[in-house]
N, C-alpha and C. Protein backbone atom coordinates (compact mmCIF):
# COMPACT_ATOMS: atom_id res chain seq x y z
N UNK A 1 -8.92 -5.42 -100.44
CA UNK A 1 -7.76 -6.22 -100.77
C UNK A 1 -7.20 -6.85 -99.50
N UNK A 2 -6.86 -8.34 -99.66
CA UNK A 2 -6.38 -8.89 -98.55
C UNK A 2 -4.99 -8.50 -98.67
N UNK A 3 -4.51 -8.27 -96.92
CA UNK A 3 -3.11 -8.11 -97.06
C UNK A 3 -2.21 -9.43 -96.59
N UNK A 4 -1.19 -9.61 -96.88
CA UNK A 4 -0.25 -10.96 -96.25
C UNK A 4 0.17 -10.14 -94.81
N UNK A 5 0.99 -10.73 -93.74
CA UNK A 5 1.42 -10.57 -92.92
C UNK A 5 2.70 -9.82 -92.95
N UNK A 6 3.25 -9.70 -94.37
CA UNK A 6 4.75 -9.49 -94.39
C UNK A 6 4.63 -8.08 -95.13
N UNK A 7 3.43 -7.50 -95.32
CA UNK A 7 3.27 -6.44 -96.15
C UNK A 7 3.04 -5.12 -95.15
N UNK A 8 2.65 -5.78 -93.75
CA UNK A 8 2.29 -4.54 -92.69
C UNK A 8 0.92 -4.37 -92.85
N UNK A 9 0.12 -3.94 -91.73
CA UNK A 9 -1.22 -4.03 -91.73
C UNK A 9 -2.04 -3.10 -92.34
N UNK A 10 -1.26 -1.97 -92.56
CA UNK A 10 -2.03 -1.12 -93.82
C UNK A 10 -2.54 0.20 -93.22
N UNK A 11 -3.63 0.38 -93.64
CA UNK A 11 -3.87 1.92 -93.13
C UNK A 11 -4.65 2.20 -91.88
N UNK A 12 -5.02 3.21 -91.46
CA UNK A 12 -5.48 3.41 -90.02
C UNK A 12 -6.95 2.67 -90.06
N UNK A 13 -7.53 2.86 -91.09
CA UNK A 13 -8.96 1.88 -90.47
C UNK A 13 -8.36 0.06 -90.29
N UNK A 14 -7.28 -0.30 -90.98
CA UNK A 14 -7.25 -1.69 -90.03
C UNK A 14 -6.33 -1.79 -89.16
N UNK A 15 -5.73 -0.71 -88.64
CA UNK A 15 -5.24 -0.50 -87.22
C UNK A 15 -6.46 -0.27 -86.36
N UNK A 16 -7.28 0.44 -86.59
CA UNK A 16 -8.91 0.54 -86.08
C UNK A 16 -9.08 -0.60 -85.60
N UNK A 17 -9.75 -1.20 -87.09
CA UNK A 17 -9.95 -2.54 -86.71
C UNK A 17 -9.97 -3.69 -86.21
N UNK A 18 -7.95 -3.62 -86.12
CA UNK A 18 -7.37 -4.92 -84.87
C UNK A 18 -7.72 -4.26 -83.59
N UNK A 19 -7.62 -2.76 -83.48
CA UNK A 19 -7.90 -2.57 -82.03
C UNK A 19 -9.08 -2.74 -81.92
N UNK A 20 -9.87 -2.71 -82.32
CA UNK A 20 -11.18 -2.98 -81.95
C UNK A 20 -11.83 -4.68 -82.11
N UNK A 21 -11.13 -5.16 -82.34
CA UNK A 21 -11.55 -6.85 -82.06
C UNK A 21 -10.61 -6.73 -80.71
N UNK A 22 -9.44 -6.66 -80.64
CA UNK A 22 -8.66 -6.59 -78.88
C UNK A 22 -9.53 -6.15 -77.99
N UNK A 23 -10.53 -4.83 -78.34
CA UNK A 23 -11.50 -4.47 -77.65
C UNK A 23 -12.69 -5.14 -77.63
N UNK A 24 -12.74 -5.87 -78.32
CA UNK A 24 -14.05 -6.96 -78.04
C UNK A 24 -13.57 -8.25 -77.73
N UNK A 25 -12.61 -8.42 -77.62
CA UNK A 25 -11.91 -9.82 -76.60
C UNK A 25 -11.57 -9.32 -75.35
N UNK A 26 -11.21 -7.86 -74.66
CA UNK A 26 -11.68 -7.44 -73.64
C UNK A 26 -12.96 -7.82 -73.44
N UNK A 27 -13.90 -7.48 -73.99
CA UNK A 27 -15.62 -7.31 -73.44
C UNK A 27 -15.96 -8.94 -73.09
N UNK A 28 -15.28 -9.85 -73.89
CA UNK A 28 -15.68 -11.11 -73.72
C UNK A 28 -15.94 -11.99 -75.24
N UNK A 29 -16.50 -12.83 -75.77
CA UNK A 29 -16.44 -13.39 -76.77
C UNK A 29 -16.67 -12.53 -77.89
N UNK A 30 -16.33 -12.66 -79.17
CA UNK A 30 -16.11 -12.02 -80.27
C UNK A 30 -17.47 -12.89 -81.22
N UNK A 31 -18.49 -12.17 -81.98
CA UNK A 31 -19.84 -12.45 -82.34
C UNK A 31 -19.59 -12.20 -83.77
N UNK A 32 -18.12 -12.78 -84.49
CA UNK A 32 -18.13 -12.69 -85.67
C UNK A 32 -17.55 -13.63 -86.45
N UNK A 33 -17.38 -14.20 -87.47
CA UNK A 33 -16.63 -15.16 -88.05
C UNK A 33 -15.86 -15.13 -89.63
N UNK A 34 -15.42 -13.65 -89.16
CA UNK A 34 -14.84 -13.37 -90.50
C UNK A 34 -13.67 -12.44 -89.93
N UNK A 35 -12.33 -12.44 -90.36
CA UNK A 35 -10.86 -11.86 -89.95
C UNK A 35 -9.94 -12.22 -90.54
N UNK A 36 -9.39 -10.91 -90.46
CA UNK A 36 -7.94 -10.71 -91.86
C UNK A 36 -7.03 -11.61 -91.00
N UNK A 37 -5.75 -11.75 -91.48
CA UNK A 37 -4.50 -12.32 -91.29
C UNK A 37 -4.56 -12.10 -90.34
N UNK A 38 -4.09 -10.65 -89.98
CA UNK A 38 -3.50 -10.39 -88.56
C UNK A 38 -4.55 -10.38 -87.34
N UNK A 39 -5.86 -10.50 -87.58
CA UNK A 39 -6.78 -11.06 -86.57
C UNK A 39 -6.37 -12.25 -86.20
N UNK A 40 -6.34 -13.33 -87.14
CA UNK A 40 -5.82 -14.50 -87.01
C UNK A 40 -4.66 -15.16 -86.19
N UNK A 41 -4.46 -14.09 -86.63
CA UNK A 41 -2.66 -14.63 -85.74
C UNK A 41 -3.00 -13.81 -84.24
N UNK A 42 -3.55 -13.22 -84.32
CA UNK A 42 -3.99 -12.50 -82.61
C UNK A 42 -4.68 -13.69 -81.93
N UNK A 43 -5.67 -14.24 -82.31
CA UNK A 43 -6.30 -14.98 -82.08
C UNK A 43 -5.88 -16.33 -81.68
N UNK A 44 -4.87 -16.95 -82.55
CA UNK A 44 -4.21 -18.09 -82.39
C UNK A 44 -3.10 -17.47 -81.40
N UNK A 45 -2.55 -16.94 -81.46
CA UNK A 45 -1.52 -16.38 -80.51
C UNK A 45 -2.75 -16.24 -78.83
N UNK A 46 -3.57 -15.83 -78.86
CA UNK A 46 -4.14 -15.86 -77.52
C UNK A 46 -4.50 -17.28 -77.62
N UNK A 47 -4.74 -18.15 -78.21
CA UNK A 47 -5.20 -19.52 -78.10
C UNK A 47 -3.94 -20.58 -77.13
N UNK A 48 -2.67 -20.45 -77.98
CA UNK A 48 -1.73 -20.75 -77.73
C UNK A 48 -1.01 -20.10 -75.94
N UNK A 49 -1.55 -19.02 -75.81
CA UNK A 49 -0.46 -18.58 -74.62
C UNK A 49 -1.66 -19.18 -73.47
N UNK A 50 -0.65 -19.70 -72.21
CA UNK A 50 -0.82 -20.43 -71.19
C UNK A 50 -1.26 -19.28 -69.98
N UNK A 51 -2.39 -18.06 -69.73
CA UNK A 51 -2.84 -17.41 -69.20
C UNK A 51 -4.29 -17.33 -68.46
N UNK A 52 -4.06 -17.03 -67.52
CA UNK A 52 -5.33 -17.47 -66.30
C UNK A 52 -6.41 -16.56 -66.64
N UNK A 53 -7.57 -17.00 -67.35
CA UNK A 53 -9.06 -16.09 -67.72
C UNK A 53 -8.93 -15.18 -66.84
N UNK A 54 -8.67 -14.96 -65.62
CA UNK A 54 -9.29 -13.90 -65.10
C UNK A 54 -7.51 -12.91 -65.55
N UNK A 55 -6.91 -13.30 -65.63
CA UNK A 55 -5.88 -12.21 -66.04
C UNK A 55 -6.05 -11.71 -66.94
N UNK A 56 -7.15 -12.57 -68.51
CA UNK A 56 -6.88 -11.61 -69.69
C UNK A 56 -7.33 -10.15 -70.03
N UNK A 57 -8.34 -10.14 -69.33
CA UNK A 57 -8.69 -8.43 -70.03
C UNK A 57 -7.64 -7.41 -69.66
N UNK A 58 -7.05 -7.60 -68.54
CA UNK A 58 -5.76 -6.46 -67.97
C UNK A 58 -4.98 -6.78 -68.62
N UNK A 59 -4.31 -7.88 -69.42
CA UNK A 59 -3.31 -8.31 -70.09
C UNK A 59 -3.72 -7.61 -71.87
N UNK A 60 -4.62 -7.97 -72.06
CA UNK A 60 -5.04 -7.65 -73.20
C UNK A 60 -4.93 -6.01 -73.15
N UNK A 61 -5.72 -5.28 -72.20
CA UNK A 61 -5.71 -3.90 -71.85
C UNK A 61 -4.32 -3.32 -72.17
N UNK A 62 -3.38 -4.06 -71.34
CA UNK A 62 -2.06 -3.10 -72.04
C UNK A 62 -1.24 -4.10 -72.95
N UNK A 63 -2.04 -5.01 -73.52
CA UNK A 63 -1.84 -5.02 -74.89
C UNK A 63 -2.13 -3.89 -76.47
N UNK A 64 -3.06 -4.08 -76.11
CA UNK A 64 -3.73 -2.62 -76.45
C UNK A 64 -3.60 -1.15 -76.89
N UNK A 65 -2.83 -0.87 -75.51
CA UNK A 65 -2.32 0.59 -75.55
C UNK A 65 -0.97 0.09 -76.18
N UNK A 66 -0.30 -0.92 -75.88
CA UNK A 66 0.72 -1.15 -76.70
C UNK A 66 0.83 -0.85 -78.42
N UNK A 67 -0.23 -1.46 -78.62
CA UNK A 67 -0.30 -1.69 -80.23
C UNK A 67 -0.60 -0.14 -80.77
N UNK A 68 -1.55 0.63 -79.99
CA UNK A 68 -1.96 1.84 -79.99
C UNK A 68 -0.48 2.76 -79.66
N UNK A 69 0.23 2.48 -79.14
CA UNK A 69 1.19 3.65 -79.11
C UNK A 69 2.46 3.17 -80.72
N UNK A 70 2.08 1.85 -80.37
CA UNK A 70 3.10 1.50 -82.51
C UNK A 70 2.05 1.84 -83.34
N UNK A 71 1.28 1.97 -83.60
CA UNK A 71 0.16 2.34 -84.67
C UNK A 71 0.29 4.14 -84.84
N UNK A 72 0.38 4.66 -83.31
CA UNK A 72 0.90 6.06 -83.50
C UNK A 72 1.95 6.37 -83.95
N UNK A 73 2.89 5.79 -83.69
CA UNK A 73 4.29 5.73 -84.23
C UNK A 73 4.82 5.68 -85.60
N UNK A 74 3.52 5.12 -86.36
CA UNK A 74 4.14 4.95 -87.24
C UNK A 74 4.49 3.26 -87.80
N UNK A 75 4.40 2.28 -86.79
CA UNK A 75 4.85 1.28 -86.97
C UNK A 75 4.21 0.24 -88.03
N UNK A 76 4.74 -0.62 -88.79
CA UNK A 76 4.00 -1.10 -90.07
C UNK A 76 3.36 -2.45 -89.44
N UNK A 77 3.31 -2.90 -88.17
CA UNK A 77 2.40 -4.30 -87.87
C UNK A 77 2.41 -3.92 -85.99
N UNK A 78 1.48 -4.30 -85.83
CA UNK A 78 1.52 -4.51 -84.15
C UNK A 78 1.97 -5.61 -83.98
N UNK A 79 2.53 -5.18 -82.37
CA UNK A 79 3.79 -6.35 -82.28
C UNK A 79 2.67 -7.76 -81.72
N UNK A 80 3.42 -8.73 -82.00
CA UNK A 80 2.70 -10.31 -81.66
C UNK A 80 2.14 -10.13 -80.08
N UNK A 81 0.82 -10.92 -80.28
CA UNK A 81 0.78 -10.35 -78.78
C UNK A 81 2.00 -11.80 -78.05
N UNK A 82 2.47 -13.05 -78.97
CA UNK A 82 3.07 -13.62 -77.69
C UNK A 82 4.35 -13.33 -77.25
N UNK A 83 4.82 -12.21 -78.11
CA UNK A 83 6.09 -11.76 -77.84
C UNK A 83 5.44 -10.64 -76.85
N UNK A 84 4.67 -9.77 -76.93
CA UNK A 84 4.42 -8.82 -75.83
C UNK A 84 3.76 -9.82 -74.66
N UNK A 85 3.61 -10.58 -74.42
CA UNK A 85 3.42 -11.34 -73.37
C UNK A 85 4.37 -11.79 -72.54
N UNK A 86 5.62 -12.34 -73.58
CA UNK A 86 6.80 -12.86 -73.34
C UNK A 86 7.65 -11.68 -72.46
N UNK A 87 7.96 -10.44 -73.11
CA UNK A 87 8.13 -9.36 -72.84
C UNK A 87 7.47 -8.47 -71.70
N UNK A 88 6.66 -8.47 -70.84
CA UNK A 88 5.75 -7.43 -70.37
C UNK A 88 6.17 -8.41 -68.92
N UNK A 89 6.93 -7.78 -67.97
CA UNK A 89 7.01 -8.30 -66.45
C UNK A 89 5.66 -8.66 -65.92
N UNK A 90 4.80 -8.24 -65.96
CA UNK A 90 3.27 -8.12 -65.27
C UNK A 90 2.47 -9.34 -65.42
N UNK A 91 2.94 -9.25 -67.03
CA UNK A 91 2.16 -10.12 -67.70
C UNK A 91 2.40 -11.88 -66.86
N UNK A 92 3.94 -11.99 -66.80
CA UNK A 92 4.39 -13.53 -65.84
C UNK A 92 3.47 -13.69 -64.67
N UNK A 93 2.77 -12.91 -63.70
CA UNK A 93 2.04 -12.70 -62.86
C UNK A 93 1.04 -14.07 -63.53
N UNK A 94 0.49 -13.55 -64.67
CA UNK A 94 -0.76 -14.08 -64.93
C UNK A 94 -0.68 -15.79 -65.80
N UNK A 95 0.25 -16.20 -65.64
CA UNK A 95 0.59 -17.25 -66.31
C UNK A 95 0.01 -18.34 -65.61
N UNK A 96 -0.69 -19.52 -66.27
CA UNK A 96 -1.55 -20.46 -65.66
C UNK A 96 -0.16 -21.49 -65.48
N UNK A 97 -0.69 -21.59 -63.80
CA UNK A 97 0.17 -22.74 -63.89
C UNK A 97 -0.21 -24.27 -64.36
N UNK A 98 1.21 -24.77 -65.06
CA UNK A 98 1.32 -25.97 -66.02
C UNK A 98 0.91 -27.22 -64.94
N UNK A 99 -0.32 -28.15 -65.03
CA UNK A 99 -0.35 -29.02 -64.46
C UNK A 99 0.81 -30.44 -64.67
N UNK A 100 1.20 -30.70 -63.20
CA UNK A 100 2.28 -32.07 -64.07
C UNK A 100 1.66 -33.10 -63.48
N UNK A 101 1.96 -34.07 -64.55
CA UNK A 101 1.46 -35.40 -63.62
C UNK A 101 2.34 -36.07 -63.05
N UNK A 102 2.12 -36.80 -62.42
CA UNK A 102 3.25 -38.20 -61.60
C UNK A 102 2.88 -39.42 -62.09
N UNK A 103 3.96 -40.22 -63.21
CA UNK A 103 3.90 -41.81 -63.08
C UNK A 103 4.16 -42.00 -61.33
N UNK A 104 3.32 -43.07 -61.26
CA UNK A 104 3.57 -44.07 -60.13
C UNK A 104 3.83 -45.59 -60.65
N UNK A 105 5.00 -45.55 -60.21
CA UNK A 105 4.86 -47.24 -60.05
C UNK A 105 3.90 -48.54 -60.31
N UNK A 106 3.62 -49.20 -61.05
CA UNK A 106 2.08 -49.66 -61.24
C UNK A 106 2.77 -51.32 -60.24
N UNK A 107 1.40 -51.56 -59.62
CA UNK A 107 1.82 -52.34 -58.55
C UNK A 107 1.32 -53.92 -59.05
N UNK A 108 2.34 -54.38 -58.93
CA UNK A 108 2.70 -56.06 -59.64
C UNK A 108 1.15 -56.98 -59.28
């Protein structure tokens, strides 16, 4: 049964489960093309955040144990990773910096 996002991710094998795609986006590309909701939104949420490749596996890493200590807890969804990004001091370290451009003047 598919679950919605607003229902909580359900029982310990798909707490398993998200941790273990986090653990295969540690290892490097993911060799599958099939994922529930909340894969999805992990996924687009890492798509979306502005972070330097070589920062993600440590970022992801205590992403991770994050989700793993709410999953112990008891908690009904792991938290977003872009709010734990937003949230996590360490994490600002690894933020790609935003290229800007410069108009110049265009010459007559």
């Amino acid at each position: 049964m598919l679950r919605s996002l607003d229902q909580g991710i359900g029982n310990k094998s798909d707490w398993a489960a998200y941790c273990q795609l986090v653990q295969q986006l540690i290892g490097g590309p993911v060799r599958r093309n099939v994922f529930t909701p909340w894969e999805m939104r992990l996924l687009l949420d890492l798509q979306m955040t502005r972070m330097r490749k070589s920062s993600r596996p440590e970022v992801l890493r205590r992403y991770l144990r994050t989700v793993e200590q709410q999953a112990a807890s008891g908690a009904a969804a792991p938290m977003r990773f872009s709010e734990f990004f937003e949230s996590d001091p360490r994490s600002r370290r690894a933020v790609q910096p935003s290229v800007h451009r410069v108009s110049l003047p265009r010459a007559s």
